[in-house]
C-alpha atoms as a PDB file:
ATOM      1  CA  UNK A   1     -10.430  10.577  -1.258  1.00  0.00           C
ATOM      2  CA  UNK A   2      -6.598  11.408  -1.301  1.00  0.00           C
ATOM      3  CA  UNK A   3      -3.938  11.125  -4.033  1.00  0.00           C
ATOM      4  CA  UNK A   4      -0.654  10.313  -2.827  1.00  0.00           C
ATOM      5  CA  UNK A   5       2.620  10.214  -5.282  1.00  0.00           C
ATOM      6  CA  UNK A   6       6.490  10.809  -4.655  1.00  0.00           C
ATOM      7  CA  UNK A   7       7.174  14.655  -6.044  1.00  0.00           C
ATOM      8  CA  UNK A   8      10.890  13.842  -7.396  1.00  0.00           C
ATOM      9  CA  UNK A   9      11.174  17.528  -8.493  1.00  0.00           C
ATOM     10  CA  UNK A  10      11.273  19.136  -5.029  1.00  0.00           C
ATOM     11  CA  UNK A  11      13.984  20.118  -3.124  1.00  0.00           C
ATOM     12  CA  UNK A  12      13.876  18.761  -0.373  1.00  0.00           C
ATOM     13  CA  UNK A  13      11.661  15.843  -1.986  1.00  0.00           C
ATOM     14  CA  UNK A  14       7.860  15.537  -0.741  1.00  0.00           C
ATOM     15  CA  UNK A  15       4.710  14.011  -1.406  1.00  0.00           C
ATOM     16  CA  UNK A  16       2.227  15.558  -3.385  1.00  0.00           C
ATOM     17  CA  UNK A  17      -1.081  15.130  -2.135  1.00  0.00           C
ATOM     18  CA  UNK A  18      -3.953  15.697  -4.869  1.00  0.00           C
ATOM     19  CA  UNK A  19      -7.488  16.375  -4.038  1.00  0.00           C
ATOM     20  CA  UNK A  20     -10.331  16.388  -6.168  1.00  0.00           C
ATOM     21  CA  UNK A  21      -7.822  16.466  -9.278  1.00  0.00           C
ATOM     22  CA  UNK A  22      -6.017  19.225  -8.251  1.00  0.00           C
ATOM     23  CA  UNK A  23      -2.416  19.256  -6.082  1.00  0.00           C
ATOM     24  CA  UNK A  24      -3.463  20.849  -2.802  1.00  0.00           C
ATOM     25  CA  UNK A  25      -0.432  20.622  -0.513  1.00  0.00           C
ATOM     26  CA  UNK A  26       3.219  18.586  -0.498  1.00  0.00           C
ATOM     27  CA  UNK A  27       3.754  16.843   2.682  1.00  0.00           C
ATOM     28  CA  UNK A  28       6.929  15.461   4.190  1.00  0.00           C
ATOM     29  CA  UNK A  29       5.143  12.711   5.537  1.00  0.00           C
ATOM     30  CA  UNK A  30       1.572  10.968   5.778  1.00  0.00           C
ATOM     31  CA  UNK A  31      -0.512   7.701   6.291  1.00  0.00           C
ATOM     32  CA  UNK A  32      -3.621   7.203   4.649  1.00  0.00           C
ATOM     33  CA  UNK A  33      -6.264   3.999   5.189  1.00  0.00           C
ATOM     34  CA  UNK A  34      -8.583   1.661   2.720  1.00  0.00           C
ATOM     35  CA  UNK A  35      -5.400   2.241   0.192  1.00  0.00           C
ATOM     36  CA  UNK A  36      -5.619   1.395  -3.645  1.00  0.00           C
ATOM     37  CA  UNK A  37      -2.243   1.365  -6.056  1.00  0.00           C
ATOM     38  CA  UNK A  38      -3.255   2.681  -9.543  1.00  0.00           C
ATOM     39  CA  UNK A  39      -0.416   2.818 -12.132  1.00  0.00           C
ATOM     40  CA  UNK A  40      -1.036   3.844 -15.754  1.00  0.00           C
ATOM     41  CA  UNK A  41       0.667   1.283 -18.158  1.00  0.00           C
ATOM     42  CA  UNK A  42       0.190   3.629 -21.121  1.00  0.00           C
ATOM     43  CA  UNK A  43       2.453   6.194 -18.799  1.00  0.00           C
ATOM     44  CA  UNK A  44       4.722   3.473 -17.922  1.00  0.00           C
ATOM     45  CA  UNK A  45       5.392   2.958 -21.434  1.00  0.00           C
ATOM     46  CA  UNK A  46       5.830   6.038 -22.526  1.00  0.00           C
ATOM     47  CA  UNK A  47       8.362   6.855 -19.435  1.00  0.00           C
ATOM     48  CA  UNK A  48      10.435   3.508 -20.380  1.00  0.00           C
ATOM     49  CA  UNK A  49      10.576   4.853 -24.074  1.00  0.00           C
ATOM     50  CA  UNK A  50      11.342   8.331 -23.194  1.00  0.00           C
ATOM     51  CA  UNK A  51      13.499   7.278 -20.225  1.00  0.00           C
ATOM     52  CA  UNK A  52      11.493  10.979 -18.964  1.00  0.00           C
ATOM     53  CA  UNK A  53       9.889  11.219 -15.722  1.00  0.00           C
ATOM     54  CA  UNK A  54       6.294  11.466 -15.319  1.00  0.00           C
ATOM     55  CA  UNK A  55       3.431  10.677 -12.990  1.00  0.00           C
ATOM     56  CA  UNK A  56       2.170   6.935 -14.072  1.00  0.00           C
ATOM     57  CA  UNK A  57       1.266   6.065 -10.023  1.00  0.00           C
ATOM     58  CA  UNK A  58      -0.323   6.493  -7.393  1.00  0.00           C
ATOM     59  CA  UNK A  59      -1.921   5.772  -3.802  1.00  0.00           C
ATOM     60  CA  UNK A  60      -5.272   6.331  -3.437  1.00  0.00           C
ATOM     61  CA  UNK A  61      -6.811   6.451  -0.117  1.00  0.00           C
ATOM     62  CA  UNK A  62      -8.512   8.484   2.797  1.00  0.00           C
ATOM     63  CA  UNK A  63      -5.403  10.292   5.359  1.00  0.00           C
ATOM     64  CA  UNK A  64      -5.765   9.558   8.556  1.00  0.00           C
ATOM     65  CA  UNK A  65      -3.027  10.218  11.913  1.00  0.00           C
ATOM     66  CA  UNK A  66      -1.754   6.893  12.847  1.00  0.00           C
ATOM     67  CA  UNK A  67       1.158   5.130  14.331  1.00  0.00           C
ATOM     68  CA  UNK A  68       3.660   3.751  12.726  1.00  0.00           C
ATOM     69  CA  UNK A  69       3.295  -0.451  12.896  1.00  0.00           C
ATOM     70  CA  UNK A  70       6.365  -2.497  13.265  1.00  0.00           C
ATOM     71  CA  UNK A  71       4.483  -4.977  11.019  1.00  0.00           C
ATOM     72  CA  UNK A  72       4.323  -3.321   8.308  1.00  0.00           C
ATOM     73  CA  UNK A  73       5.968  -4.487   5.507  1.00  0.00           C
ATOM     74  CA  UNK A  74       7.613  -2.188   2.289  1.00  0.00           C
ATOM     75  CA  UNK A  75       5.910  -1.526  -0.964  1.00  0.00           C
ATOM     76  CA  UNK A  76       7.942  -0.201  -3.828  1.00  0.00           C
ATOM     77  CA  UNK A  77       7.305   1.234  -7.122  1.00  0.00           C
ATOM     78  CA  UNK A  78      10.032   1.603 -10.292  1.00  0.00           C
ATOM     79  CA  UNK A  79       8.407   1.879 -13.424  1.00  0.00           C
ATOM     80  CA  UNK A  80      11.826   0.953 -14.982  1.00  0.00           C
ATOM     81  CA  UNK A  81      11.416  -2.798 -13.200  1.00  0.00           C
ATOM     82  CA  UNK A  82       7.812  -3.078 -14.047  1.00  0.00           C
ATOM     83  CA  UNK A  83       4.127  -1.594 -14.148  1.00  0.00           C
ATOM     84  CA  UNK A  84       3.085  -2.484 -10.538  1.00  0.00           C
ATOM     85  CA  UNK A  85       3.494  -1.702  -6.579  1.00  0.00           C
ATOM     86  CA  UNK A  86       5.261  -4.593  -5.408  1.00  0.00           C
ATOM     87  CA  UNK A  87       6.564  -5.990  -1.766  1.00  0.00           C
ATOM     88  CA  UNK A  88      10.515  -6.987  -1.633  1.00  0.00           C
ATOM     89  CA  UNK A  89      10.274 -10.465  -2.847  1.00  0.00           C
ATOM     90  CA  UNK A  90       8.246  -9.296  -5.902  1.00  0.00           C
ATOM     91  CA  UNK A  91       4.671  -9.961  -4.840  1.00  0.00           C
ATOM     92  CA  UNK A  92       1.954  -7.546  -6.786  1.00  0.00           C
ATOM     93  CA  UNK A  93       0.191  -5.307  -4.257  1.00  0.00           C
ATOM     94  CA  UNK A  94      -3.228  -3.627  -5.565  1.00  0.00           C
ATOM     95  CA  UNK A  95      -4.864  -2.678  -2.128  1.00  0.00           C
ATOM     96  CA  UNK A  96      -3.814  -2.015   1.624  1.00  0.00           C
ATOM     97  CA  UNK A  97      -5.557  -1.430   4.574  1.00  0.00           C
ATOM     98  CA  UNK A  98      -2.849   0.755   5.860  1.00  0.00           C
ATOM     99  CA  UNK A  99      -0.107   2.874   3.914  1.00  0.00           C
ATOM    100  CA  UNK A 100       2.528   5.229   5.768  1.00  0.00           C
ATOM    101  CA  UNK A 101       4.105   7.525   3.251  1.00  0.00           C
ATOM    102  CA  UNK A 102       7.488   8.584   5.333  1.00  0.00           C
ATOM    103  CA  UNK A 103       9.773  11.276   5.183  1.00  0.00           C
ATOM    104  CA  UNK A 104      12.784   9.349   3.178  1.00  0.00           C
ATOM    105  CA  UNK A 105      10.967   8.366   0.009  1.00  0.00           C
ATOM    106  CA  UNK A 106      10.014   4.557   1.773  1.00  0.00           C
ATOM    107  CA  UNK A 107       6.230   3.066   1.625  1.00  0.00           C
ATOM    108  CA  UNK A 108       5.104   0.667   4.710  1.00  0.00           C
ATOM    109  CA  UNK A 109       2.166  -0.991   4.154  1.00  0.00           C
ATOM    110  CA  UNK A 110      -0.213  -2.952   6.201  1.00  0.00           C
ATOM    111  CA  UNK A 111      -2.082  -5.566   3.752  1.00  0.00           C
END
């Protein structure tokens, strides 16, 4: 299984992808299937009270080549607004079937 999470430090920004605990490439782009959103409140915290970036989330899941879906439907993630992956009108999203991880920084999800 995959780690996916937004790498705000690169120029131009990419996705790290970490594999077996360890940062193995930065993409510009990639989908991965049977998705799971983990986010660390303890990090959370600490980032609110430090107002310092740091990695408190993630996408967990197996990369595959897909398609993009015109279904799908965005997830976002700002630990400032709270501890959870959420769709626009504020709905909590643990899991996905489907997650596309594109080039701009957006997350499409297919629930």
């Amino acid at each position: 299984m995959t780690d996916v999470y937004r790498n705000l430090r690169l120029r131009p920004r990419a996705w790290s992808v970490r594999e077996g605990g360890r940062v193995s490439r930065y993409v510009r782009a990639i989908t991965l299937r049977d998705v799971r959103f983990h986010v660390h409140p303890a990090a959370v915290a600490r980032v609110q009270a430090l107002r310092q970036r740091a990695v408190c989330a993630y996408a967990w899941g197996t990369p595959i080549d897909a398609p993009g879906y015109p279904s799908a439907i965005r997830v976002t993630f700002d630990h400032y607004v709270g501890p959870a992956f959420t769709l626009e009108d504020g709905t909590v999203v643990l899991r996905a079937s489907l997650v596309h991880f594109e080039e701009d920084g957006s997350c499409w999800c297919v629930l």
